[in-house]
Protein backbone atom coordinates (compact mmCIF):
# COMPACT_ATOMS: atom_id res chain seq x y z
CA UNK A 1 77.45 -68.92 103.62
CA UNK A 2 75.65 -69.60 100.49
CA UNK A 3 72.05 -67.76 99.65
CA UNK A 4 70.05 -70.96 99.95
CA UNK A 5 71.50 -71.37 103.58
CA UNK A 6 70.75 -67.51 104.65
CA UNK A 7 66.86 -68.04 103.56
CA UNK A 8 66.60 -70.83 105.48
CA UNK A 9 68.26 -68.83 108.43
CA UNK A 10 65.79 -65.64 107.87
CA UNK A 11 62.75 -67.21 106.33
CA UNK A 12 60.54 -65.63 108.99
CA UNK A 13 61.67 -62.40 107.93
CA UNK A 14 61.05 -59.75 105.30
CA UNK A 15 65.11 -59.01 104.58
CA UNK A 16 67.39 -57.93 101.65
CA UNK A 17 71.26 -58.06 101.42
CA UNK A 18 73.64 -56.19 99.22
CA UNK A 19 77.14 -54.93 99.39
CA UNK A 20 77.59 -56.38 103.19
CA UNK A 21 73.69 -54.22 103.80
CA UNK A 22 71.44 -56.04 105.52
CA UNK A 23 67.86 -54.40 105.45
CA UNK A 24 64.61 -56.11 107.36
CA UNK A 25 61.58 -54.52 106.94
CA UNK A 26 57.78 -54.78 107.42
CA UNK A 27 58.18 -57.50 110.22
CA UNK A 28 55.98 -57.88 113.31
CA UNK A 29 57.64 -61.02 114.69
CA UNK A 30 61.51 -60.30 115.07
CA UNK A 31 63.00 -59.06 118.65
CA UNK A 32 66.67 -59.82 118.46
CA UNK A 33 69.78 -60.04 115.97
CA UNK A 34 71.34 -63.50 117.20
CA UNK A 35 71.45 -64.87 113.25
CA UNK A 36 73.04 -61.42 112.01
CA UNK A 37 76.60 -61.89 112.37
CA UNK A 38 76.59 -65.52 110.51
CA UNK A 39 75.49 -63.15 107.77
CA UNK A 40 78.77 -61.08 108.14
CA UNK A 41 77.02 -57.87 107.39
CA UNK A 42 78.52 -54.40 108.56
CA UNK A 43 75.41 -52.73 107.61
CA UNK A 44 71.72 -53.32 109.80
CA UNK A 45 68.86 -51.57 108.17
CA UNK A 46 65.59 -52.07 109.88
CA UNK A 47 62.17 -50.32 108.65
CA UNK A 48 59.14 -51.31 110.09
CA UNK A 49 59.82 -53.71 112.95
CA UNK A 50 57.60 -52.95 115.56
CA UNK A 51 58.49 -55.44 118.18
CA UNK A 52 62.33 -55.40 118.22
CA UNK A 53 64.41 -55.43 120.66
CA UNK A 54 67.92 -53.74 120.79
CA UNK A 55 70.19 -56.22 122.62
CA UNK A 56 72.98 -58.28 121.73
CA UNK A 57 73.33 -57.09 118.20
CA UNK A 58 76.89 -58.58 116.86
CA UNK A 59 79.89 -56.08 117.30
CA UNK A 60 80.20 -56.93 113.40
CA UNK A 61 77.49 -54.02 112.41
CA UNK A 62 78.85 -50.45 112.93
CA UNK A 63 76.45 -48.73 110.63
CA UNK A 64 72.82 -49.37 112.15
CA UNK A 65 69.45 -47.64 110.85
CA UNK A 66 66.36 -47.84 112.75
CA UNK A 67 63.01 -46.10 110.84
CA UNK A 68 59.49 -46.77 111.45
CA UNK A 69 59.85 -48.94 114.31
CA UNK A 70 57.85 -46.95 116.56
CA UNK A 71 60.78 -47.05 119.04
CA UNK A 72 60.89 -44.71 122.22
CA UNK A 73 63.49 -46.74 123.96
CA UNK A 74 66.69 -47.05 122.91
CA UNK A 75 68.64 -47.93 126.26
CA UNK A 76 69.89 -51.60 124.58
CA UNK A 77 71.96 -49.53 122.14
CA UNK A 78 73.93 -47.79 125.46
CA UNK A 79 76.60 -51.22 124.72
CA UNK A 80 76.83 -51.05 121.14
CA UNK A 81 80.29 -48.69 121.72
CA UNK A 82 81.88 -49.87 118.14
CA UNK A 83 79.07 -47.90 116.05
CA UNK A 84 80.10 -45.90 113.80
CA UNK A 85 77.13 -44.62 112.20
CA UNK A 86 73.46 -44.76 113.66
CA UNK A 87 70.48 -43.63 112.24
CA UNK A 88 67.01 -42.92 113.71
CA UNK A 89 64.72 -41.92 112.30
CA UNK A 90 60.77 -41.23 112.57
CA UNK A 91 60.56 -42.62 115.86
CA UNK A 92 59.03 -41.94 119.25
CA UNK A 93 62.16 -41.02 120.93
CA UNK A 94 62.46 -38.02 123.75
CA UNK A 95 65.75 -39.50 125.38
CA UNK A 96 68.82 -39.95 123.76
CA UNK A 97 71.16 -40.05 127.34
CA UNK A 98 72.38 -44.11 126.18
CA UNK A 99 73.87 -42.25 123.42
CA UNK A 100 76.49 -40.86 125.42
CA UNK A 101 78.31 -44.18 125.34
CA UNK A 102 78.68 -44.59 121.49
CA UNK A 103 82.54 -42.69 121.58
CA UNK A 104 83.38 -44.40 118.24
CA UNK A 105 80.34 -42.53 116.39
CA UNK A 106 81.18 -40.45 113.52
CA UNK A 107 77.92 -39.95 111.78
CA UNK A 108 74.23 -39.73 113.90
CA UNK A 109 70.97 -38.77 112.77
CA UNK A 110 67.88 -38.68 114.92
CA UNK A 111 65.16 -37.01 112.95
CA UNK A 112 61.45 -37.05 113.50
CA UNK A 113 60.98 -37.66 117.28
CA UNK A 114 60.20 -35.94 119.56
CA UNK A 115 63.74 -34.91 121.28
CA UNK A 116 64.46 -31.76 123.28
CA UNK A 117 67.40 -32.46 125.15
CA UNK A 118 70.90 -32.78 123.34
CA UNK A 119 72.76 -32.56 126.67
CA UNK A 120 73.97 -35.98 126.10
CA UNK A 121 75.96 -35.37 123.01
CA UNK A 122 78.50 -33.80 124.38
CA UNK A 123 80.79 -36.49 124.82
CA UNK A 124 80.81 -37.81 121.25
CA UNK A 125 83.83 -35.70 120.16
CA UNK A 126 84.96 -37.83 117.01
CA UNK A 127 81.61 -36.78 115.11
CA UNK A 128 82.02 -35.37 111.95
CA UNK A 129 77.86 -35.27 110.67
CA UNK A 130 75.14 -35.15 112.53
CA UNK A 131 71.67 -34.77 111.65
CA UNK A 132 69.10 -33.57 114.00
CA UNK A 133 66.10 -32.37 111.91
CA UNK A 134 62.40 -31.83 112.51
CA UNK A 135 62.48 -32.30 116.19
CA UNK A 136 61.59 -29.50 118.68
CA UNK A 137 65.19 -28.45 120.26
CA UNK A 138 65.48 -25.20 120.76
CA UNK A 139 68.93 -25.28 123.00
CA UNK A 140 71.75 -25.93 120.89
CA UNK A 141 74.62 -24.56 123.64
CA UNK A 142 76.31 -28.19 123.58
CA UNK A 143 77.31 -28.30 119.71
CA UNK A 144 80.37 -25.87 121.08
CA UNK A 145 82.09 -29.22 122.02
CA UNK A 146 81.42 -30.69 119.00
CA UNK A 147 84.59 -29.44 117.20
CA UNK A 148 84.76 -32.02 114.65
CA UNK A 149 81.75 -31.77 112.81
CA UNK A 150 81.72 -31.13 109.27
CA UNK A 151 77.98 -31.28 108.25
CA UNK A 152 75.48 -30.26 110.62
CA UNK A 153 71.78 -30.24 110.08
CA UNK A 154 69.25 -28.70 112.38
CA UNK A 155 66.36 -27.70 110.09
CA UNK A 156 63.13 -27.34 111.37
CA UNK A 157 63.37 -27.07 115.27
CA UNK A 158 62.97 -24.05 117.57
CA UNK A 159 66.41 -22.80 117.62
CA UNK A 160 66.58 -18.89 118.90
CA UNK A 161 70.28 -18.62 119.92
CA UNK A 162 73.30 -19.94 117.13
CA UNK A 163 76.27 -18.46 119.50
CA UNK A 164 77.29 -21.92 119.67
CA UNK A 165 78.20 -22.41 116.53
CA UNK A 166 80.73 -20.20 115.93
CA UNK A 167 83.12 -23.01 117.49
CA UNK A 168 82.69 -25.16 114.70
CA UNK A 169 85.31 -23.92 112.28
CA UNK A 170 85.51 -27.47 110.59
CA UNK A 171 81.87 -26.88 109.38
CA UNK A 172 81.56 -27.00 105.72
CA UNK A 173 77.71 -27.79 105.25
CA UNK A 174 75.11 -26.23 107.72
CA UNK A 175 71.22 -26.03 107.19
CA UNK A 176 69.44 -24.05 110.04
CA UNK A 177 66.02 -23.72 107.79
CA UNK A 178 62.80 -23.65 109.53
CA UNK A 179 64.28 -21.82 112.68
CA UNK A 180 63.71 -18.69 114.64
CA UNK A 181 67.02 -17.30 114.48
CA UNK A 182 67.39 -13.60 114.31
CA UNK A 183 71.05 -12.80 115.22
CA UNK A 184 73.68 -14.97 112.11
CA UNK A 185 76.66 -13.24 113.32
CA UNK A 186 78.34 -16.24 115.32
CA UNK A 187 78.77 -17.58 111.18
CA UNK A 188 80.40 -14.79 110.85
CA UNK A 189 83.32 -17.20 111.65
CA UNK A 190 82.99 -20.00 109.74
CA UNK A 191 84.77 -19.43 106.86
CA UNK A 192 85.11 -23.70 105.54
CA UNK A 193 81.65 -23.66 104.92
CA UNK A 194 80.62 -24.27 101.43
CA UNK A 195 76.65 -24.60 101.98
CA UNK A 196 74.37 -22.55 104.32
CA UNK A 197 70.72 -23.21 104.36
CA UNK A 198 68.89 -20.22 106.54
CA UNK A 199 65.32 -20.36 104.50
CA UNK A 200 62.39 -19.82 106.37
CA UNK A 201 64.16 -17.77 108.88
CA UNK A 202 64.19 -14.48 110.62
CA UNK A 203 67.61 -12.98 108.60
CA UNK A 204 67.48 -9.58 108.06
CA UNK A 205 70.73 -9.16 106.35
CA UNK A 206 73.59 -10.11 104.90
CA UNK A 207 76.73 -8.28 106.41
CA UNK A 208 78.32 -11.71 108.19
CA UNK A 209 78.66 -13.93 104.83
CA UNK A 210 81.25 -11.32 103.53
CA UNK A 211 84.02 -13.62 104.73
CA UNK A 212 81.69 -17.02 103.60
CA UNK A 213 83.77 -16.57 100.18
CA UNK A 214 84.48 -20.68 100.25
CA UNK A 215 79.72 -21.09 99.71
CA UNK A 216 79.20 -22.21 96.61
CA UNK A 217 75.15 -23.13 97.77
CA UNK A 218 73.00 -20.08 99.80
CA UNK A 219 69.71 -20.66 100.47
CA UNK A 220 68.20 -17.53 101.48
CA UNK A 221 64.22 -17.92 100.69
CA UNK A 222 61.05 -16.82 102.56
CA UNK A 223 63.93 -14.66 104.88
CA UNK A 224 61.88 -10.79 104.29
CA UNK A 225 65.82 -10.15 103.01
CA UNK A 226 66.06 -6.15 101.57
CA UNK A 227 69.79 -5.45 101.31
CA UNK A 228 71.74 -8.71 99.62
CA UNK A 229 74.95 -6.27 99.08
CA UNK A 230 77.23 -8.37 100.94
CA UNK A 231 76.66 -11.56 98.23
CA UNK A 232 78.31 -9.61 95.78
CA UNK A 233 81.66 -10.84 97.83
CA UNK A 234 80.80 -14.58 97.49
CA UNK A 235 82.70 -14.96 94.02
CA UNK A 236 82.18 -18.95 94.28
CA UNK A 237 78.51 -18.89 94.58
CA UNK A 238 76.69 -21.32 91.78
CA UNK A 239 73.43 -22.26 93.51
CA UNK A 240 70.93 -19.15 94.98
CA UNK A 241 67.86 -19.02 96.61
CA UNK A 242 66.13 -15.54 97.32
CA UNK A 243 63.10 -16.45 96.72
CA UNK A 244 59.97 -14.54 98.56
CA UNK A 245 61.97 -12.11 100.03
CA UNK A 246 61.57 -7.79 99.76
CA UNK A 247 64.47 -7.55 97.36
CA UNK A 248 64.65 -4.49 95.00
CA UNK A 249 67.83 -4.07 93.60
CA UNK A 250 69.70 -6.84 92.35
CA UNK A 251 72.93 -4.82 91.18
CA UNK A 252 75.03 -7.23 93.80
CA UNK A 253 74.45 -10.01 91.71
CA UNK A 254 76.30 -9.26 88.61
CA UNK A 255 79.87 -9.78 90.33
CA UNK A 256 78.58 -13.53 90.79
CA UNK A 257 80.70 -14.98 87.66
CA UNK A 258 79.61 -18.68 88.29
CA UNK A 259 75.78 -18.83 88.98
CA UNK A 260 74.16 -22.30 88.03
CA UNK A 261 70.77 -21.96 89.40
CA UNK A 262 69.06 -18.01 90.87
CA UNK A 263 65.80 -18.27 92.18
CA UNK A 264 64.60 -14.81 92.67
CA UNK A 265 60.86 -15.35 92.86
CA UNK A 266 58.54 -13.59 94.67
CA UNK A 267 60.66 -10.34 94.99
CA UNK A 268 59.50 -6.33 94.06
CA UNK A 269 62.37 -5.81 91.92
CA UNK A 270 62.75 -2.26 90.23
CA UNK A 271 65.09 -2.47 87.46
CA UNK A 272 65.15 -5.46 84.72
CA UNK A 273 67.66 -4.43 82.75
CA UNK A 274 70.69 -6.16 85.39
CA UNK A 275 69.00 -9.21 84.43
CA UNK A 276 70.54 -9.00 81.16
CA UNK A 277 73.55 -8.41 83.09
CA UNK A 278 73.51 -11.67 85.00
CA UNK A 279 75.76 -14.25 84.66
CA UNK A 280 73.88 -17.74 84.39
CA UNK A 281 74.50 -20.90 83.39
CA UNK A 282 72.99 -21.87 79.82
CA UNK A 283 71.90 -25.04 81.33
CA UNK A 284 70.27 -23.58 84.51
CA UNK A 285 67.81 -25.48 85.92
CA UNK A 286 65.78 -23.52 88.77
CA UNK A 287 62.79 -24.76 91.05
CA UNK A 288 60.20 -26.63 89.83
CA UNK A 289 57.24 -24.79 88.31
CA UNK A 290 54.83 -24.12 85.84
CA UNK A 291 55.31 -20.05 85.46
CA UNK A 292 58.38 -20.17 82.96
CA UNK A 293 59.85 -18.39 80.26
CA UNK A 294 61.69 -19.46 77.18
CA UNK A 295 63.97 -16.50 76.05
CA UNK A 296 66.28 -17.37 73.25
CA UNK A 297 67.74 -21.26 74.47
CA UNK A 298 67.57 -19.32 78.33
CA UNK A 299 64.83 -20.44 81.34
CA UNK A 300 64.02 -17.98 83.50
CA UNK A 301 61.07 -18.24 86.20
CA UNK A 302 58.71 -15.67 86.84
CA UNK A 303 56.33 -16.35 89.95
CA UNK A 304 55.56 -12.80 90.52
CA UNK A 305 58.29 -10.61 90.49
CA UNK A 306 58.49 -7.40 88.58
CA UNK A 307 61.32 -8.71 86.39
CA UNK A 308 62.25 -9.75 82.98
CA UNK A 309 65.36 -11.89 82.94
CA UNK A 310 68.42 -12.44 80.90
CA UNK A 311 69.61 -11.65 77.17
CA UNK A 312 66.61 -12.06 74.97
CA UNK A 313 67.33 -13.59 71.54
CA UNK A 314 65.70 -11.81 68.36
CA UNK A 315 63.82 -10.07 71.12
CA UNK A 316 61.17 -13.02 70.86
CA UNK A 317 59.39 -15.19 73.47
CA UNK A 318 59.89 -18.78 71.95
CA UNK A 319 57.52 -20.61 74.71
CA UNK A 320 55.41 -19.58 76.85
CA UNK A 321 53.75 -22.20 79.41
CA UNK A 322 51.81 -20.30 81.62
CA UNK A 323 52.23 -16.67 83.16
CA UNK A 324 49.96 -15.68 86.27
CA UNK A 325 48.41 -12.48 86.82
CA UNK A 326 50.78 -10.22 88.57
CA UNK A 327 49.89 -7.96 91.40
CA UNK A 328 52.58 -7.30 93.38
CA UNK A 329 53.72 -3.63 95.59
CA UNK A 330 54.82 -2.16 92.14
CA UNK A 331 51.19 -1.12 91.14
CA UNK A 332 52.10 2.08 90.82
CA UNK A 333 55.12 1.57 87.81
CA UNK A 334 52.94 -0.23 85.70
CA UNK A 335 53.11 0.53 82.06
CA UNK A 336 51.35 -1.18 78.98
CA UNK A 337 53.39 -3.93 77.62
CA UNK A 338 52.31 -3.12 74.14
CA UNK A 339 54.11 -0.32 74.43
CA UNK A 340 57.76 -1.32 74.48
CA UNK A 341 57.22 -4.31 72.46
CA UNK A 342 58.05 -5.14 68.47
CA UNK A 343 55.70 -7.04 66.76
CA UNK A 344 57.45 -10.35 67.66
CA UNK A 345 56.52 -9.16 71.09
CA UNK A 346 52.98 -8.50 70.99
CA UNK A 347 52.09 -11.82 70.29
CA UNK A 348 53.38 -12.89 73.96
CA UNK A 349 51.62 -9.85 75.31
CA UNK A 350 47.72 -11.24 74.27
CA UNK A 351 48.95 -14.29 76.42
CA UNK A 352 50.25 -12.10 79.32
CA UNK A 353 47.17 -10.67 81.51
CA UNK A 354 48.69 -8.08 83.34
CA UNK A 355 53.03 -7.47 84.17
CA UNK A 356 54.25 -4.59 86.32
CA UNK A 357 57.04 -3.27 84.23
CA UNK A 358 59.57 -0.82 84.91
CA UNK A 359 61.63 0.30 81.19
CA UNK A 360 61.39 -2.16 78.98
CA UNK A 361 62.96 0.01 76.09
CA UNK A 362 66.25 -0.85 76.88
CA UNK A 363 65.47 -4.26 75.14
CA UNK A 364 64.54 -2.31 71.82
């Protein structure tokens, strides 16, 4: 079908096709699909259509996104059984039971509704990611039947109880932040997985990613984490989050041979001088922000821990952005920068207000 012949077919809508992708968007008019398959897409992307209808969409589309559409029914998709991807997002969903009948999915994402109940998932056994983010589930007991999945998402829901999970050996990506999980032991189990997201989560240690040794990603942030000996096992890690946690020593760190990117912001660390023990990347690259560091060619982000971080070259700061006043628990410890510093030193002391130091002599 040439291009002049498909505008004629779709001049009515809003639409855009590439690599067999067929995206309509920002339509009011369209209900139904019947021109679709002349257009031999496999690929239905629809953003914005507020009046469709999901029936009789053309068994030639197995990857279907729906986004903005301000759908809460979805019972026309219950006969689309040779989908092999669906997408829906930012929707007004609550029931997802038609889903049950989709046996050839392999990928699903509902995100941004308003869904409870995953009861109905239970039958979709070839699934190997799903997606169920920023909805309010809090019952999560039939993912144990879901042995196939690979990547699972569940960030920001209501989700107590993970005992579930420890049937998913195939899991190599999970992301449980924004939860209220307390107990992490049933990942005690999953030993594929190569990212874990737990930020913003009620983790109080560490103990069950000993056997994790295959993460090279741990996200671990805003988690009130004290004790962080057990990361010293995970040899493979490259990317680390700790920030805003009550972390004080920072000793288990310096077996980590392969670290990218450490965020340890926001901590009450004791002793700087493992920082110079640390090994980092040259070319890390940590979360955005404006209270940075230059030492030597080395970044190193400050936010308000008691720290000073890495090998420091000639012993002089070579940029300095911005630096915050710090008043952290370590009040007590604080000496006078002036103190410990050379002369090359004192120049980036005028520009730092106040830092809660430890010993900084070991850098003379």
């Amino acid at each position: 079908m040439s291009e002049e012949q498909i505008e004629k077919l779709v001049s009515q809508y809003k639409y855009e096709i590439l690599n067999k992708a067929l995206r309509i968007s920002d339509n009011q008019t369209i209900r139904t699909f019947t021109f679709v398959e002349q257009l031999q897409a496999t690929k239905l992307i629809l953003s914005e259509c507020y009046r469709i209808q999901l029936l009789r969409l053309p068994t030639n589309i197995i990857d279907l996104v729906i986004s903005y559409c301000k759908l809460s029914d979805i019972s026309g998709l219950a006969s689309m059984v040779w989908l092999q991807k669906l997408v829906i997002t930012n929707n007004q969903i609550s029931n997802i039971s038609d889903l049950s009948y989709l046996l050839n999915l392999t990928s699903l994402t509902v995100n941004t509704t308003n869904l409870v109940d995953i009861q109905y998932l239970k039958p979709l056994l070839n699934l190997k990611e799903l997606e169920l983010s920023e909805n309010k589930i809090f019952d999560i007991s039939v993912l144990q039947y879901l042995t196939g999945l690979q990547k699972l998402d569940l960030r920001r829901n209501q989700i107590v109880d993970v005992s579930a999970l420890k049937f998913l050996k195939n899991l190599t990506n999970l992301n449980l932040n924004y939860n209220k999980i307390t107990d992490i032991s049933p990942i005690l189990s999953l030993v594929r997985l190569s990212e874990l997201q737990l930020g913003y989560s009620n983790v109080k240690s560490t103990s069950v990613f000993r056997k994790l040794t295959n993460l090279t990603i741990l996200n671990l942030g805003y988690t009130d984490l004290v004790d962080i000996g057990s990361i010293s096992s995970l040899v493979n890690l490259e990317y680390v989050n700790l920030e805003k946690n009550d972390i004080v020593f920072i000793e288990p760190l310096l077996n980590l041979k392969h670290i990218q990117d450490l965020n340890l912001g926001w901590n009450y660390i004791l002793d700087p001088k493992y920082y110079k023990k640390l090994h980092i990347s040259e070319q890390r690259q940590l979360e955005p922000t404006n209270e940075q560091i230059k030492l030597g060619r080395k970044l190193m982000f400050i936010h308000k821990s008691v720290y000073i971080l890495e090998q420091v070259t000639n012993k002089r700061i070579t940029q300095i952005k911005k630096i915050t006043d710090y008043k952290t628990k370590m009040n007590k410890l604080v000496h006078k920068l002036d103190k410990h510093l050379n002369k090359g030193w004192r120049k980036a002391g005028l520009l730092m207000e106040r830092i809660n130091i430890v010993d900084w002599s070991y850098l003379q």
